[in-house]
Every structure is written in C-alpha cells, then in structure tokens.
Protein backbone atom coordinates (compact mmCIF):
# COMPACT_ATOMS: atom_id res chain seq x y z
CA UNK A 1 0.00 0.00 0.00
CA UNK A 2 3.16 2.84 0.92
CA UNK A 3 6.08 2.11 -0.24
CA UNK A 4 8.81 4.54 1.26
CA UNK A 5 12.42 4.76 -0.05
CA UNK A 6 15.39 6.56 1.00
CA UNK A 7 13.47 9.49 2.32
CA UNK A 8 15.34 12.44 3.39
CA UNK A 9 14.88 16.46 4.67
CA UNK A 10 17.47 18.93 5.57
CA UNK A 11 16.52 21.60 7.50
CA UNK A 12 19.94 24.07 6.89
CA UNK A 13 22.79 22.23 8.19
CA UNK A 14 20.61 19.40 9.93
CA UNK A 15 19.47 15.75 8.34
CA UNK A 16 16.43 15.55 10.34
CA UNK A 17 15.42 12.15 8.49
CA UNK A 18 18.20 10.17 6.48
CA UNK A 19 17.63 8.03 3.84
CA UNK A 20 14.80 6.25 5.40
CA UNK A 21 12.80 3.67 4.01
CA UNK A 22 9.35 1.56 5.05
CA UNK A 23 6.60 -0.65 3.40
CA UNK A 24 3.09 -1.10 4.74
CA UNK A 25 0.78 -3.54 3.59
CA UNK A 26 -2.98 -4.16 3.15
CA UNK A 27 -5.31 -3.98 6.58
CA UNK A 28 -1.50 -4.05 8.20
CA UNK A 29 -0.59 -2.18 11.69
CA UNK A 30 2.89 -1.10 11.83
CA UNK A 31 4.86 0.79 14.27
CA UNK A 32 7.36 3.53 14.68
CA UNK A 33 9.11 4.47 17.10
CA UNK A 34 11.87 5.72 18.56
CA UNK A 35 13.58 8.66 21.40
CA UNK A 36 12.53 11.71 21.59
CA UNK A 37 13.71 14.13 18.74
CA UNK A 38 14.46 10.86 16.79
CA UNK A 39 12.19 12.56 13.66
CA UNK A 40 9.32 10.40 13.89
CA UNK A 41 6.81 13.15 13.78
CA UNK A 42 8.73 14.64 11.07
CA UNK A 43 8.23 11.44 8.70
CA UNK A 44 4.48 12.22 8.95
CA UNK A 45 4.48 15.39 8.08
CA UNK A 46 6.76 14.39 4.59
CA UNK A 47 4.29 11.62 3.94
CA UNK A 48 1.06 13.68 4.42
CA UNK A 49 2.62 16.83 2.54
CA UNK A 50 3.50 19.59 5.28
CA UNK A 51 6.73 19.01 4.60
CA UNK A 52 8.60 18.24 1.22
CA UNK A 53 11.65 15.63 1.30
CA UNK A 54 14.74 16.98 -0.04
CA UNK A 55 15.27 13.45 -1.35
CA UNK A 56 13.91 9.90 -1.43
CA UNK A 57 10.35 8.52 -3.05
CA UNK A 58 6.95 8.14 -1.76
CA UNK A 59 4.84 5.32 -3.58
CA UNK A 60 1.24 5.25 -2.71
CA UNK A 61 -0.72 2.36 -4.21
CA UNK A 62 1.62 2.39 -6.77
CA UNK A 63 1.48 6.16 -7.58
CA UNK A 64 3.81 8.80 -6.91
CA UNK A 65 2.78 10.64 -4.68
CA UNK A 66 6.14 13.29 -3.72
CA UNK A 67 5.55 16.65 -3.30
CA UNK A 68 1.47 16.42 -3.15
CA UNK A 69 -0.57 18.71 -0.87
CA UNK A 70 -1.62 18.26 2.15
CA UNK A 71 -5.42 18.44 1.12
CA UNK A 72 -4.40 16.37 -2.11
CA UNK A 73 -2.87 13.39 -0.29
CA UNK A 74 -6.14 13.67 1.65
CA UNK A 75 -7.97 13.01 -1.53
CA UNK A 76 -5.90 10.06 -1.84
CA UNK A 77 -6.86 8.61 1.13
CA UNK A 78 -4.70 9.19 3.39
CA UNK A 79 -5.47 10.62 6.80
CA UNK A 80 -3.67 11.77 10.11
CA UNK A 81 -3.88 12.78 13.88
CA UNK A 82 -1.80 14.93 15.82
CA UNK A 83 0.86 14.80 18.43
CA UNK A 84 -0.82 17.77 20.30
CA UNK A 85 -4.75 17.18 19.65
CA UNK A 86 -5.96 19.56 16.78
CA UNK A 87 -9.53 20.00 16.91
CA UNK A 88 -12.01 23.08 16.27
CA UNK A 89 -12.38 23.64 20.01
CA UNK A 90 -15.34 25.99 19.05
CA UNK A 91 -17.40 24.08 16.95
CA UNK A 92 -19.57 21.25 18.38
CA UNK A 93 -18.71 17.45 17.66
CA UNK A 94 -20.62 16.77 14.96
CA UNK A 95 -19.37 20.24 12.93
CA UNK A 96 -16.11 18.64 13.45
CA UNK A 97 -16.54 15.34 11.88
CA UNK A 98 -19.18 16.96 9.10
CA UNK A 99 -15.81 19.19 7.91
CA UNK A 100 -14.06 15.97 7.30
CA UNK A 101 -16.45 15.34 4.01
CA UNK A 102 -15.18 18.89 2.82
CA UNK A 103 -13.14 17.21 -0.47
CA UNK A 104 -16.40 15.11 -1.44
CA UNK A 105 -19.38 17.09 -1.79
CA UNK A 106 -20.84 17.51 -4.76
CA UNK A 107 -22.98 21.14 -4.35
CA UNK A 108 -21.09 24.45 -5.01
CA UNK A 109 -21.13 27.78 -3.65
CA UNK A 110 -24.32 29.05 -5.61
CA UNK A 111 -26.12 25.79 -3.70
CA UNK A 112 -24.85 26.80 -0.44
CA UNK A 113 -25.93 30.87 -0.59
CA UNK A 114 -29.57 29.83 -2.41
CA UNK A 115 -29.99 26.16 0.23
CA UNK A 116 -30.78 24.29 -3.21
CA UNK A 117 -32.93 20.69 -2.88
CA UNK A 118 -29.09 19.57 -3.83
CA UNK A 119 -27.43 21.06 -0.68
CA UNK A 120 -30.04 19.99 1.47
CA UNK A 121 -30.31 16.56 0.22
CA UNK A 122 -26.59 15.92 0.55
CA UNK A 123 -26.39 17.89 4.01
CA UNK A 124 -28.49 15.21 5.41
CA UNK A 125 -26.82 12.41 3.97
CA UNK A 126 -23.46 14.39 5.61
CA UNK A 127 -25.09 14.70 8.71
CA UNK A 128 -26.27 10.91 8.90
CA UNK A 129 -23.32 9.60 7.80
CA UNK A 130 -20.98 11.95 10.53
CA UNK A 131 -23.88 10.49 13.61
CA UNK A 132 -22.75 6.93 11.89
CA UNK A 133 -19.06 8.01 12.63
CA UNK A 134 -20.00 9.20 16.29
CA UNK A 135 -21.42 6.53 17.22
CA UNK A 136 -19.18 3.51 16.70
CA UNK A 137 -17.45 5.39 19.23
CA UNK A 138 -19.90 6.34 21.61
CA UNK A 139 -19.61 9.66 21.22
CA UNK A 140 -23.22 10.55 19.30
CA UNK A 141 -24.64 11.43 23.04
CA UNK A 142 -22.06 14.32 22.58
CA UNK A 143 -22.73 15.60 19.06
CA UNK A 144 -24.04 18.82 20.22
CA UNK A 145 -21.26 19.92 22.74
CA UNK A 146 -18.17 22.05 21.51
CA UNK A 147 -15.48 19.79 21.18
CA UNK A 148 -13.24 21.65 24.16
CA UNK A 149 -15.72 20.45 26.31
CA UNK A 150 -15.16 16.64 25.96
CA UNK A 151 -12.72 15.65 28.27
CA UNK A 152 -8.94 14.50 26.82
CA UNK A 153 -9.66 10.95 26.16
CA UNK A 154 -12.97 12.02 24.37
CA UNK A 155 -10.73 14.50 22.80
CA UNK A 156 -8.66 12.09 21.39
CA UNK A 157 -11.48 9.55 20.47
CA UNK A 158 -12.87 12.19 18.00
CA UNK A 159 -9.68 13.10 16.38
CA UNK A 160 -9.39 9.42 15.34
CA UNK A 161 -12.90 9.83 14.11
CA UNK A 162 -12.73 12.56 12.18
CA UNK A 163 -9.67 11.00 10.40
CA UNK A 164 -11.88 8.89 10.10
CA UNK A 165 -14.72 10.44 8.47
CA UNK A 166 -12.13 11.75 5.39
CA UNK A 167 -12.64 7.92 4.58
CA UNK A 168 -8.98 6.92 3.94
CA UNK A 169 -7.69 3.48 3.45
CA UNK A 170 -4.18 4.20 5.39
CA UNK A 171 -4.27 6.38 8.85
CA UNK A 172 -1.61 7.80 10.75
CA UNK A 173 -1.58 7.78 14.54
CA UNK A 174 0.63 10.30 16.27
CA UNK A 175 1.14 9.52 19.89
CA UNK A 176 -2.82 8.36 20.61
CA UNK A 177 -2.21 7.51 23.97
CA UNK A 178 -0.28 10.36 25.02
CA UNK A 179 -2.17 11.55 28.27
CA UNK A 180 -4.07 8.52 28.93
CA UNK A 181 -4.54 6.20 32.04
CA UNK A 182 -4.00 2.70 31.41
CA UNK A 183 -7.34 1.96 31.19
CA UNK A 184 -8.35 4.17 28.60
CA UNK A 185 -5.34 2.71 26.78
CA UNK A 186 -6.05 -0.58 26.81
CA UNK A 187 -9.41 0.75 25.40
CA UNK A 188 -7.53 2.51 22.48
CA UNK A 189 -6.00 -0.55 21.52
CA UNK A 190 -9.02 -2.92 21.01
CA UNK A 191 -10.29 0.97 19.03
CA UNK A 192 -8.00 0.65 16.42
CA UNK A 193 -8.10 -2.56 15.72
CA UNK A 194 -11.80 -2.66 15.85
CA UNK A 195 -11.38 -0.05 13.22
CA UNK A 196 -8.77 -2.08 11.06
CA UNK A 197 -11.14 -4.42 10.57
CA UNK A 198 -14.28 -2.48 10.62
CA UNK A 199 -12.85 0.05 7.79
CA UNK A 200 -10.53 -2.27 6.28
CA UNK A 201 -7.62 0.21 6.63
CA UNK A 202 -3.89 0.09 7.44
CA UNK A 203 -1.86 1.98 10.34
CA UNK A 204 0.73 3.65 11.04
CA UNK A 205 1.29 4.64 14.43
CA UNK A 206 3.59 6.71 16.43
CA UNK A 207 3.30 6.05 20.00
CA UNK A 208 5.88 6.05 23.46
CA UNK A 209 3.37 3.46 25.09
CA UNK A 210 5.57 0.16 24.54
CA UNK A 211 2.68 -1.83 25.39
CA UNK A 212 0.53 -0.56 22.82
CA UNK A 213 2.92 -1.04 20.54
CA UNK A 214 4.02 -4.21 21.29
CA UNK A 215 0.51 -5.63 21.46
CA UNK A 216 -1.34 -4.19 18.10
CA UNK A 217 1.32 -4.12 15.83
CA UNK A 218 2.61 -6.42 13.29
CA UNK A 219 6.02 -4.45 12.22
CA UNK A 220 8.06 -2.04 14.25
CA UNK A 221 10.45 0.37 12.63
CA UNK A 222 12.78 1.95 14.90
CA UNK A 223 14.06 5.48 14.77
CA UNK A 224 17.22 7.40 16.41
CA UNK A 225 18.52 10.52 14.91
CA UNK A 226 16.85 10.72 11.74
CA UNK A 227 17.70 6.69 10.73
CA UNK A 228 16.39 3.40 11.03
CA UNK A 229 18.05 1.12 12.86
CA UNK A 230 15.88 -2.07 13.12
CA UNK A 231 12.87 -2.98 11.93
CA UNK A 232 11.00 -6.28 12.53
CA UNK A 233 7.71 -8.12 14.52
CA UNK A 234 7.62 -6.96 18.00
CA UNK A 235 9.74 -10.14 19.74
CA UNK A 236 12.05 -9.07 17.40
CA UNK A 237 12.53 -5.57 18.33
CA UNK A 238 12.53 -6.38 21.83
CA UNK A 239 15.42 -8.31 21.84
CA UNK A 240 17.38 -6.34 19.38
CA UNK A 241 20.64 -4.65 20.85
CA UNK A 242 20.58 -1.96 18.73
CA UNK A 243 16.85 -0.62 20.09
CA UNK A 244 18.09 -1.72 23.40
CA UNK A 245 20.95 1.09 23.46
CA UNK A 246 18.47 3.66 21.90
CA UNK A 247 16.63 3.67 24.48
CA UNK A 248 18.51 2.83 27.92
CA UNK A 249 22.29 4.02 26.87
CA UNK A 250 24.98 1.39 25.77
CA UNK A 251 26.46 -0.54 28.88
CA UNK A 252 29.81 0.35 30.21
C-alpha cells in the first residue's frame, strides 16, 4: 500500500530524516518508534505533505505521490492525527466530523448561498453519515457539545474519528495515547483494531506506550537521529541490541 524509499529532509545544516525507508501492507498495523527528537513526527508530516523531502520517493498504491498537498494526499486517502490534539475547540462534535467530508461534496457555492434541494439533500446524507461516525465510538450522546468540552480521552477519540470520516484506506496515529490512564489505553488498543477491521484500513502509528505497541502491531520500525536502525515483529525488536541502546544508553 506505501512504499517509502530513502526518504530524506534537511533543514539548513541538519538531516532531520536520512535516507529512510518503510513498506506497509494491506489492513496491516505497523509501528514507529523511537527517542525523543528521533524525527518520527517529522516522517508524517513528509508523507502527508506539510513538509517536502529533499530526497527519497513516496509510492502510494503504486502512484507517486512526492511533493502532493496536504489536502491532495487527503484526496488520496490518506489521513492523520496529531501529536498535540488539533480540533475546532469551538465548533460542536458533529461540525467537526461533518468538515471531514469537505473534499467530497458535490454542491457548489451558488447551492450553499440559495440552500438548493441539492445542498439539502446531501447535508443530510453528511449529517447521517458523521452520527454513523460518532457513534461507533460512543460519542453521538455528545454531538451537540463544543469539542473543548469533551474531556482528553474524548478528545482524542474524536480526532481518530474525524480522520476517520475523510474515509482513507491508510491512517496515521501520532502519539494516541499520550495523556491517557491505562485503562483508557487498553481501550484505544481494542479501538483501532476494531477499526482495522471495521474500515478495512492500514496503520501507522507513532506512539511512546511500549505496550501498545508491542501488542497491536505487526512491524516495528525503529528510529534514532533521523535513521532506522531495526525494523521487525515486536519479539524481534525487543530483543534487538541496537533498540536496546536507543533507548537505555549502551552498557559500560
């Protein structure tokens, strides 16, 4: 489904991501991780657009997709979270899901201004479809409230769904769990596999929580200054001196 290769960006004198390279498949869950300031975040943002690689090739489905737009790699499917939530704090739930159908309607400005039978046939279907979202994920009871008054896990629950709602076939996670209590992480985890399967989508997720990791993924890449320096299933990575000494320090 993405096939990565040799990615890099210089920012002036720095290589924040070197010649990095990763392949996800169909309904697949795959990992990456790494320390802090390893440029994990930084990979996102070249494969959903914010940020152009100096060099290196992004394949998506078979198509090229370097350089794109944000909003076109959207269009291609491909939808994100954020490390620090990202929501429209003063809209209500539902208005924040409903903007996630933005690149797919089909009425135009003169509908909009006049209310046309068109845009308020396909405002309906919008509005069904984004109570649909909400409520494989219990939060329909809350369509009405603004979305800064849900608390954090809620928060976070409805930035997955309005990924979501863009209908793409491959999602990126950044950092889900950051912020949550144990339980509402176990709760994530059974989420997004639920929603694997349910939406028949692929992963990719950034996330500090070794647990999660280690118990929805199928392939970890690992991350340290800008390179990869393993990659593998999750008894793999565990073992592997390399990650080892990323993480706790090499031994004296």
């Amino acid at each position: 489904m993405l096939k990565v290769d040799n990615l890099s960006i210089q920012f002036g004198g720095l290589k924040a991501v070197s010649d990095f390279s990763l392949e996800i498949g169909e309904k697949q869950i795959v990992g990456l991780i790494g320390p802090n300031g390893a440029g994990k975040t930084t990979i996102f943002n070249l494969l959903t657009g914010v940020y152009a690689p100096t060099e290196g090739t992004i394949a998506y489905l078979g198509e090229n997709i370097h350089g794109l737009k944000p909003y076109n790699i959207t269009q291609k499917k491909i939808a994100r979270t954020f490390q620090n939530i990202r929501l429209f704090s003063n809209l209500s739930v539902i208005d924040n899901i409903k903007i996630s159908f933005n690149y797919r309607v089909k009425y135009n400005v003169f509908d909009s201004i006049f209310r046309t039978p068109r845009f308020i046939k396909e405002e309906k279907e919008i509005e069904a479809q984004a109570l649909e979202y909400l409520s494989y994920f219990d939060l329909d009871s809350k369509k009405d409230e603004l979305a800064k008054n849900l608390s954090y896990g809620e928060q976070r629950r409805l930035e997955i769904v309005r990924a979501l709602a863009a209908d793409p076939k491959l999602i990126l996670l950044d950092e889900p769990a950051a912020g949550m209590n144990p339980q509402e992480t176990q709760e994530l985890m059974k989420m997004i596999n639920w929603t694997k399967d349910k939406f028949n989508i692929s992963v990719l997720l950034i996330e500090h929580d070794m647990k999660l990791v280690m118990g929805i993924c199928e392939k970890i890449t690992v991350l340290d200054y800008g390179k990869k320096i393993a990659e593998g299933t999750p008894e793999e990575i565990k073992r592997n001196p390399k990650v080892i000494e990323a993480y706790l320090g090499e031994g004296a």
